[in-house]
Each structure stands twice: as C-alpha cells, then as structure tokens.
Protein backbone atom coordinates (compact mmCIF):
# COMPACT_ATOMS: atom_id res chain seq x y z
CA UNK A 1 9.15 127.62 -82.17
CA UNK A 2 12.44 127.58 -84.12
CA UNK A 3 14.91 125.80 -81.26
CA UNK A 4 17.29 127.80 -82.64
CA UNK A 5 16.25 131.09 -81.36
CA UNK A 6 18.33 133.34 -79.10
CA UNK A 7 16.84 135.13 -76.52
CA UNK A 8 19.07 138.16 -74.44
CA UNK A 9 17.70 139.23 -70.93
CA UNK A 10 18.92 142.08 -69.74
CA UNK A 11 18.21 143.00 -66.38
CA UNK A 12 15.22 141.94 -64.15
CA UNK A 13 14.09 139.98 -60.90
CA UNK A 14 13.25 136.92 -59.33
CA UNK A 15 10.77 136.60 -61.82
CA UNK A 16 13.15 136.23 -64.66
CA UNK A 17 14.56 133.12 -62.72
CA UNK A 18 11.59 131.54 -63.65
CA UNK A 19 11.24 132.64 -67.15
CA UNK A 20 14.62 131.37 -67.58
CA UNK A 21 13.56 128.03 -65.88
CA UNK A 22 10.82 127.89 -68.55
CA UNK A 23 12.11 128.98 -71.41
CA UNK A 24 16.11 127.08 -71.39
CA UNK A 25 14.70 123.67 -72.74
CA UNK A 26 12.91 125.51 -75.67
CA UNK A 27 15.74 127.93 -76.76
CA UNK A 28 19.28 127.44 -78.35
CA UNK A 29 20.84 129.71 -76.21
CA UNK A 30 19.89 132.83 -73.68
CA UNK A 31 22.16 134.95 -72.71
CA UNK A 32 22.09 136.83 -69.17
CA UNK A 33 23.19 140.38 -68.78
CA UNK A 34 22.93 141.68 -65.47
CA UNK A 35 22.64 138.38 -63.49
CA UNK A 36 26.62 137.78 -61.75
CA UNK A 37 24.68 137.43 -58.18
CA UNK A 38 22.01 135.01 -60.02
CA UNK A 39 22.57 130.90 -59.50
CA UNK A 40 21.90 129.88 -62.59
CA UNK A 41 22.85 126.48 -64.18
CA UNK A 42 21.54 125.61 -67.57
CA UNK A 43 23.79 124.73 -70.51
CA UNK A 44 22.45 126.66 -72.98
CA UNK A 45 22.25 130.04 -70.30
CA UNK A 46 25.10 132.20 -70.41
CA UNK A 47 25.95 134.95 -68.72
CA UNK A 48 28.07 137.92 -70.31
CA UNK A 49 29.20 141.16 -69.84
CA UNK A 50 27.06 143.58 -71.93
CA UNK A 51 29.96 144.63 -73.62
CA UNK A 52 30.89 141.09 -74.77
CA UNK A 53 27.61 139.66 -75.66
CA UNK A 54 27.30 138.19 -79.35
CA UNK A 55 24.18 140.51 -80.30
CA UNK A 56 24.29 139.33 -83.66
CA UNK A 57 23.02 136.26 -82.54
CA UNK A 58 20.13 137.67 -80.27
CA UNK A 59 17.03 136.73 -82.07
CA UNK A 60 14.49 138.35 -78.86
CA UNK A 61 15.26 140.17 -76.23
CA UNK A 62 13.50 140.36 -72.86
CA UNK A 63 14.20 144.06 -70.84
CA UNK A 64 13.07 144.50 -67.15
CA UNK A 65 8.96 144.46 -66.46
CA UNK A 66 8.76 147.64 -65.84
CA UNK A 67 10.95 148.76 -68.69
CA UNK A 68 13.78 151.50 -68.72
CA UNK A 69 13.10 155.12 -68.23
CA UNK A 70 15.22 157.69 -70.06
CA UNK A 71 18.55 156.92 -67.66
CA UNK A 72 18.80 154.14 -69.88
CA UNK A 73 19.61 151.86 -66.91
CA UNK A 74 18.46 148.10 -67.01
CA UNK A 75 17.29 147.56 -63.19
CA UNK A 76 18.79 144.01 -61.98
CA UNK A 77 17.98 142.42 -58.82
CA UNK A 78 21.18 140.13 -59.53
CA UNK A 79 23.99 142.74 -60.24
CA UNK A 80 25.94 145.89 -58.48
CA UNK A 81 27.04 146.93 -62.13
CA UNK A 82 25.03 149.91 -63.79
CA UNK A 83 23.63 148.04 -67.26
CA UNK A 84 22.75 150.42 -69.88
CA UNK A 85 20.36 150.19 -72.71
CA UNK A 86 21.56 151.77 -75.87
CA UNK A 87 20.20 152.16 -79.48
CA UNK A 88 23.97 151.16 -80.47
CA UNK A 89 23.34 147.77 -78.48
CA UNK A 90 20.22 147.16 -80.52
CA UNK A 91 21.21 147.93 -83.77
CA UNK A 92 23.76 145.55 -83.71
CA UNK A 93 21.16 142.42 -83.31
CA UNK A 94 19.27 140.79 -85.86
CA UNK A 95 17.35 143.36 -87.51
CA UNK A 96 14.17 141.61 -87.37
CA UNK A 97 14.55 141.31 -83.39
CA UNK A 98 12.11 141.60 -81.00
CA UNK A 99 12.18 143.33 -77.67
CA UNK A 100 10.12 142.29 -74.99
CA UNK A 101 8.99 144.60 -71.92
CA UNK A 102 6.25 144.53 -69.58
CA UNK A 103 4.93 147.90 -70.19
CA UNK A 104 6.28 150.71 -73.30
CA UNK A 105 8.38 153.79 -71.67
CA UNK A 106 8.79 156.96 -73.59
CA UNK A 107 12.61 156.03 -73.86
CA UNK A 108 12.04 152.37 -75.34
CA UNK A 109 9.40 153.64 -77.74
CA UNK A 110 12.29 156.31 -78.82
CA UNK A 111 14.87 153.06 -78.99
CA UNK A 112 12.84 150.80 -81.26
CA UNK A 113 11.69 153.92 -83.37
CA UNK A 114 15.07 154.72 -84.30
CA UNK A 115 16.68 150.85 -84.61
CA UNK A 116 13.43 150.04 -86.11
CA UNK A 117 12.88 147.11 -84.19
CA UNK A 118 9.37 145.25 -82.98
CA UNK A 119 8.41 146.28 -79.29
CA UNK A 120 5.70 144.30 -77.25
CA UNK A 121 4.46 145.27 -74.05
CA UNK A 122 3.54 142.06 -72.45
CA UNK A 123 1.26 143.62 -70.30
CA UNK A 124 -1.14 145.07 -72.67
CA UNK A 125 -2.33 141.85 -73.18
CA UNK A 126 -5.68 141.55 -71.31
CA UNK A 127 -4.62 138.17 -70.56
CA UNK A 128 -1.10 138.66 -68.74
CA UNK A 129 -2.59 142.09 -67.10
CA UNK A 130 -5.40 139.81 -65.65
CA UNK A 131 -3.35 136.63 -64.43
CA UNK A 132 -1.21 139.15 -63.28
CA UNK A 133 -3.28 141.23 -61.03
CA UNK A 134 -4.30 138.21 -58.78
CA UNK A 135 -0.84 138.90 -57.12
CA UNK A 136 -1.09 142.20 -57.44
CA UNK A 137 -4.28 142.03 -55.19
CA UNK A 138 -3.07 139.71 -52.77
CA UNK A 139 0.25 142.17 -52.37
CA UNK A 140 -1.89 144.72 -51.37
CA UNK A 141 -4.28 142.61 -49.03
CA UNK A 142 -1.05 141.64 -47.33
CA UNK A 143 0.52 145.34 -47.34
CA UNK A 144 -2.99 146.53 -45.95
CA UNK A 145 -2.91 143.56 -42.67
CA UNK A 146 0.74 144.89 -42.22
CA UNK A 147 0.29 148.59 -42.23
CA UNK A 148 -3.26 148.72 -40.40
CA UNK A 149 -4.56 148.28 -36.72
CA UNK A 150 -7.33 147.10 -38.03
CA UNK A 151 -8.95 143.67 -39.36
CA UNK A 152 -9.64 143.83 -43.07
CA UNK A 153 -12.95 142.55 -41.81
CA UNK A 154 -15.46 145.06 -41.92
CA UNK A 155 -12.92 147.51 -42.92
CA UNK A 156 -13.93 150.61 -45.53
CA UNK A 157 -12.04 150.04 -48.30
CA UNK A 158 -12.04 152.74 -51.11
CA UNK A 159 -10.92 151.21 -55.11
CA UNK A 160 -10.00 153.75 -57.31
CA UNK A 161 -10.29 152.18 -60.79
CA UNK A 162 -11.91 149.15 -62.02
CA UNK A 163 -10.10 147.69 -64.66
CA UNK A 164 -7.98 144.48 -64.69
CA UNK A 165 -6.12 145.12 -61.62
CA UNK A 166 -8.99 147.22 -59.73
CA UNK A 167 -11.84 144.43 -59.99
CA UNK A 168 -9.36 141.63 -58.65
CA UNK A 169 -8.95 143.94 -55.60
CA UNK A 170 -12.08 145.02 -55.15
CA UNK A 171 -13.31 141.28 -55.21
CA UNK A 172 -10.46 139.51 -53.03
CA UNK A 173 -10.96 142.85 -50.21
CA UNK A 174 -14.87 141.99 -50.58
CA UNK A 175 -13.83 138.34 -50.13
CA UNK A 176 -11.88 138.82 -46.84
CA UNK A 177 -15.56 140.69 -45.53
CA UNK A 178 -13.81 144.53 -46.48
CA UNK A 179 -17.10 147.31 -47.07
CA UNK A 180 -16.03 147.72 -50.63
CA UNK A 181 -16.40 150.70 -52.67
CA UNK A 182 -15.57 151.25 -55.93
CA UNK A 183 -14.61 154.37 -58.36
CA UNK A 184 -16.25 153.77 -61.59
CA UNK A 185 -16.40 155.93 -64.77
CA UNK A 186 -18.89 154.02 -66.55
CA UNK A 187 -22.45 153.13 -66.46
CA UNK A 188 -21.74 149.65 -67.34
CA UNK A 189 -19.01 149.49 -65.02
CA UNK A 190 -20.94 150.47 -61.72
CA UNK A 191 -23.78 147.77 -62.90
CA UNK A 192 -21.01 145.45 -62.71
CA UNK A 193 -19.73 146.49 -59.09
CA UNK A 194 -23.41 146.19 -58.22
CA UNK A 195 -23.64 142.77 -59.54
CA UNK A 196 -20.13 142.04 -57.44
CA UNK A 197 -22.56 143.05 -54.29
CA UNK A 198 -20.09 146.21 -53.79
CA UNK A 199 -20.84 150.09 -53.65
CA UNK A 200 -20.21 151.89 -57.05
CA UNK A 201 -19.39 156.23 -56.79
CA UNK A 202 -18.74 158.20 -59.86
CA UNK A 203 -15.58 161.01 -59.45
CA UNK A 204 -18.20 163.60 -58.32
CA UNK A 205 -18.78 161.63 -55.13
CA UNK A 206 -15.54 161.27 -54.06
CA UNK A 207 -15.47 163.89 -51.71
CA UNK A 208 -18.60 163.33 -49.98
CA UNK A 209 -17.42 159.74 -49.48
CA UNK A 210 -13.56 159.71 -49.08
CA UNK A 211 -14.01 160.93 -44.67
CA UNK A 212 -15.56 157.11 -44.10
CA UNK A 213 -12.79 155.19 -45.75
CA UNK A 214 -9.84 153.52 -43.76
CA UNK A 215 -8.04 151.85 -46.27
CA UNK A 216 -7.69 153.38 -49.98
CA UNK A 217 -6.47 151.55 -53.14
CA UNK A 218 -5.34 153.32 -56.15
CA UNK A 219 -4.77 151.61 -59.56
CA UNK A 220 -5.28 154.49 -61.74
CA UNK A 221 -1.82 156.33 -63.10
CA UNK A 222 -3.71 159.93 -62.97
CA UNK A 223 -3.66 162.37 -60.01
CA UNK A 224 -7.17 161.02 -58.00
CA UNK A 225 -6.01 161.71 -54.35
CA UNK A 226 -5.55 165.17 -54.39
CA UNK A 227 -4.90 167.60 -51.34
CA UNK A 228 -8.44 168.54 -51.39
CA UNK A 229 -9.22 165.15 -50.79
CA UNK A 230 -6.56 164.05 -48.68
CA UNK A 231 -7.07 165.91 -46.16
CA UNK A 232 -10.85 165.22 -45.54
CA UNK A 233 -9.04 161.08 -45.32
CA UNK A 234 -9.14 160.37 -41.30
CA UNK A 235 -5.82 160.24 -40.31
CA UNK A 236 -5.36 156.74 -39.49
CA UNK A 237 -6.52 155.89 -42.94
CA UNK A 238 -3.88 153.87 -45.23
CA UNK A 239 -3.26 154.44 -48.83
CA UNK A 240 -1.96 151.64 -51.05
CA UNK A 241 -0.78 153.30 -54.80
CA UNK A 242 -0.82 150.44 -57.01
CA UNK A 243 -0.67 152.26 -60.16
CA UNK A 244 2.57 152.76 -62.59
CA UNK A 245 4.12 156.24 -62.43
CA UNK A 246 3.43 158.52 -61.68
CA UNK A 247 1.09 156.81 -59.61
CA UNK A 248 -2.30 158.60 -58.40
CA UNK A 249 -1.33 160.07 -55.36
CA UNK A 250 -0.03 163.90 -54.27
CA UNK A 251 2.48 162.06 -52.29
CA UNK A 252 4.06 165.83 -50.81
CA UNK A 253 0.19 166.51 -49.96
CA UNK A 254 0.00 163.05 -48.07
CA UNK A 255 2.98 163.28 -46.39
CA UNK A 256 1.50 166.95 -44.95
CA UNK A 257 -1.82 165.68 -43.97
CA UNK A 258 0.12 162.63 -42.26
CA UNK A 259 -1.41 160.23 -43.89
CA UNK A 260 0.58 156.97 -44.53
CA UNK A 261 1.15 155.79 -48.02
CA UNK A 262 2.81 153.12 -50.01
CA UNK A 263 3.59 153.38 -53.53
CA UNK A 264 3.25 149.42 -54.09
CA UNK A 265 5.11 149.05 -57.33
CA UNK A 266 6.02 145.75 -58.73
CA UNK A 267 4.08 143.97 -56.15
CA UNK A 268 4.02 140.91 -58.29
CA UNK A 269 7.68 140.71 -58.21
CA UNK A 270 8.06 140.46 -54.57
CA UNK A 271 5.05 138.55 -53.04
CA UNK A 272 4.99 135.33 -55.65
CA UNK A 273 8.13 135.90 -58.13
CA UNK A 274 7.65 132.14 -59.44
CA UNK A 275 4.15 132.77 -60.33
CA UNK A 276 4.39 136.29 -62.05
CA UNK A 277 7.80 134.70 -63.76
CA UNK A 278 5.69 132.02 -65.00
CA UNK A 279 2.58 134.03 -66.19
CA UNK A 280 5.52 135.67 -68.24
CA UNK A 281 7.70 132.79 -69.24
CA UNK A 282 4.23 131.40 -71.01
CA UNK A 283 3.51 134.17 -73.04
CA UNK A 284 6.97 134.13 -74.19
CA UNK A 285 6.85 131.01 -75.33
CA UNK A 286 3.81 131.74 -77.12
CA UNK A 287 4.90 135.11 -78.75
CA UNK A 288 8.32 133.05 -79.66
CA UNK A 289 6.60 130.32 -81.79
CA UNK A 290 5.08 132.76 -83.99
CA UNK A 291 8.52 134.37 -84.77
C-alpha cells in the first residue's frame, strides 16, 4: 500500500468508526465528511466540511454501505447536515480515484459513468457478502425472540432464498432447534438444504406450505410474499425482510392482512457495528494495496 494514499469517507455508521480505527495507521490522511457528532482522534483523520475538503488530494473514497439513491444524499449516523453527492465533487479528485460502496445504486453507476471513475461494490465479493451475513443472521434471530411469543425452538421458520445471506439463516435458525424450510430454485441447491438436515420447496409449493409457518425470512429483493400468499400466513406469524430494496414483501398487502413485518435493513450496522466495520476495514486495506 502506498502510505501516501488519501482516503475521503463521506457519510456512514458506527461501522465506519471502525474502518477508520483500521485503516488511520496505514493511510496519509482520511478525511471525514459527515462525522461533526463522531469522537474521533487520530492525527492523520480530519474532518471537513464537504465544501472545503481538498478533493484533489482524495486518492479513494469510501460512500455509505448501502450507497446513495438518486436524492444524492450521503446518510450519516454522525451529522444533522444534509451531505450531498455530486458528479462536480468527483470530478474534482484524482482522476484515477476509486469509490468504494457496499452495494452499486442506479445513481452511483450514473456518477462514475459520467466522471469516469472506478466503482467497487464491496459486497459483491462472495467473501465480504458471506462474513457479512453471520450478523445479518444473528440480527434476525434476535429481531425474531423480540417480536414473537414464541421460542425459536421448534418454531416453523420459512427462508426465502438460499444464497450467502439465506444459508447462514437457515443454518443458525436450524441451530437454535427452528423446523427449517427453505425456498430453493435449484436442484443442486435443495440437495444442499437436504444435506443441512432442513426441508427444501421449490416456488410452486409455496402456497401449499406458507399456512404452517410462524416466522418467515426473506432475503430475496423480488416480490415473493404476495397478497395471495399473505393472507393464507396465520396471523400471528412474523415476517423478517432482509433483502435490499425493494425488499420482497407487499408491505400495503401485509399491513391489510395484519400481519407484522420488519423490513430489517442494515442489520449488520446495528447489532455488531465493530465487526461489520472490520469485515470492511480489511477488504479496504486489501483493495488499497493494489492501487
């Protein structure tokens, strides 16, 4: 890694906090945009104004986790002040500059189109998206003792999805003694939940099965729980959304049917910040020394 990289963070959570932690001994500077409320005290960390910050420096540039939608607006944990992300702000870094985000928007692919700048999504690695889903799963085991009357024990619990973040929570509900089913699409997939000692169903089974479930975890971003389905859910039956807008959930229909739902977004960020910042600050470091 060249020690004499600058990195600009706009925006964030507690998990920045840790990236920070992780990443101030290895860079010349970072500057902070978007953190006044943050207690921060490194040296080499500085935070600016966004409309004073030396971009011709910034060598990287690390943008909220879940990236920016097309307000443009930076979400910070740390600040009352509306940040905006603008093409003007990145054209006027280094123009081989990297922005860093967890997942790709519409708006930031339009941004780094048009400054033509390199864009990662941190998340598409299979290795971040994995070490990240273990407190993704454990965010919804907690939201599902919280919201439930129930134990988890012996509970029928209904996974929508098994990719990276749908086989860690199908195994850690299985773990806890849940009745675990699991969507799959493919063949090789529902050998695998049958290996995991779990119940595989293809999409044409959902309604025949969806009236025994209590508890019902979505990761997949694509309309699943429709009103047809909904309503043939028992009415004390919980739904945890887990998946990135626009989720998989007719949230109006669920509300109608009374059924209770929780669009879990960003679970990382709030039930172990310092791990999911330091799943993050690693691959940074990483990416960095090949810049």
């Amino acid at each position: 890694m060249n020690p004499k990289q600058v990195l600009l963070i706009i925006g964030g959570d507690f998990r920045q906090l840790e990236v920070i932690r992780l990443l101030a001994p290895e860079l010349s500077k970072i500057y902070l945009i978007g953190f006044e409320d943050a207690s921060i005290s490194y040296e080499n960390v500085i935070k600016v104004k966004w409309q004073r910050v030396p971009l011709h420096e910034v060598d990287s540039i690390l943008l909220p986790i879940p990236g920016i939608q097309d307000n443009r607006i930076a979400e910070s944990t740390f600040s009352k002040e509306k940040v905006l992300l603008t093409k003007e702000m990145i054209n006027k870094t280094k123009p081989n500059s990297t922005m860093y985000s967890g997942i790709i928007t519409p708006y930031l692919k339009q941004i780094a189109t048009e400054t033509n700048r390199n864009l990662v999504a941190l998340f598409a690695r299979n290795d971040v998206a994995i070490l990240n889903s273990i407190p993704t799963a454990e965010g919804a085991l907690m939201l599902a003792i919280q919201h439930t009357d129930i134990t988890i024990h012996n509970a029928h619990v209904l996974v929508l999805g098994f990719g990276r973040v749908g086989k860690t929570v199908a195994r850690l509900f299985s773990a806890v003694g849940a009745k675990v089913t699991v969507l799959v699409r493919k063949k090789e997939d529902e050998a695998r939940v049958i290996e995991m000692g779990l119940a595989p169903i293809f999409e044409a089974a959902l309604e025949s099965k969806i009236p025994l479930q209590q508890i019902v975890i979505n990761t997949v971003p694509t309309l699943l729980l429709t009103s047809n389905l909904l309503k043939k859910l028992p009415s004390q039956a919980l739904i945890i959304d887990l998946a990135s807008k626009p989720g998989g959930t007719d949230f109006a229909a669920a509300k109608e049917h009374h059924i209770q739902t929780l669009w879990a977004l960003g679970l990382p960020a709030k039930v172990a910040p310092r791990t999911a910042g330091t799943i993050i600050g690693k691959t940074l470091i990483e990416l960095l020394r090949t810049e």
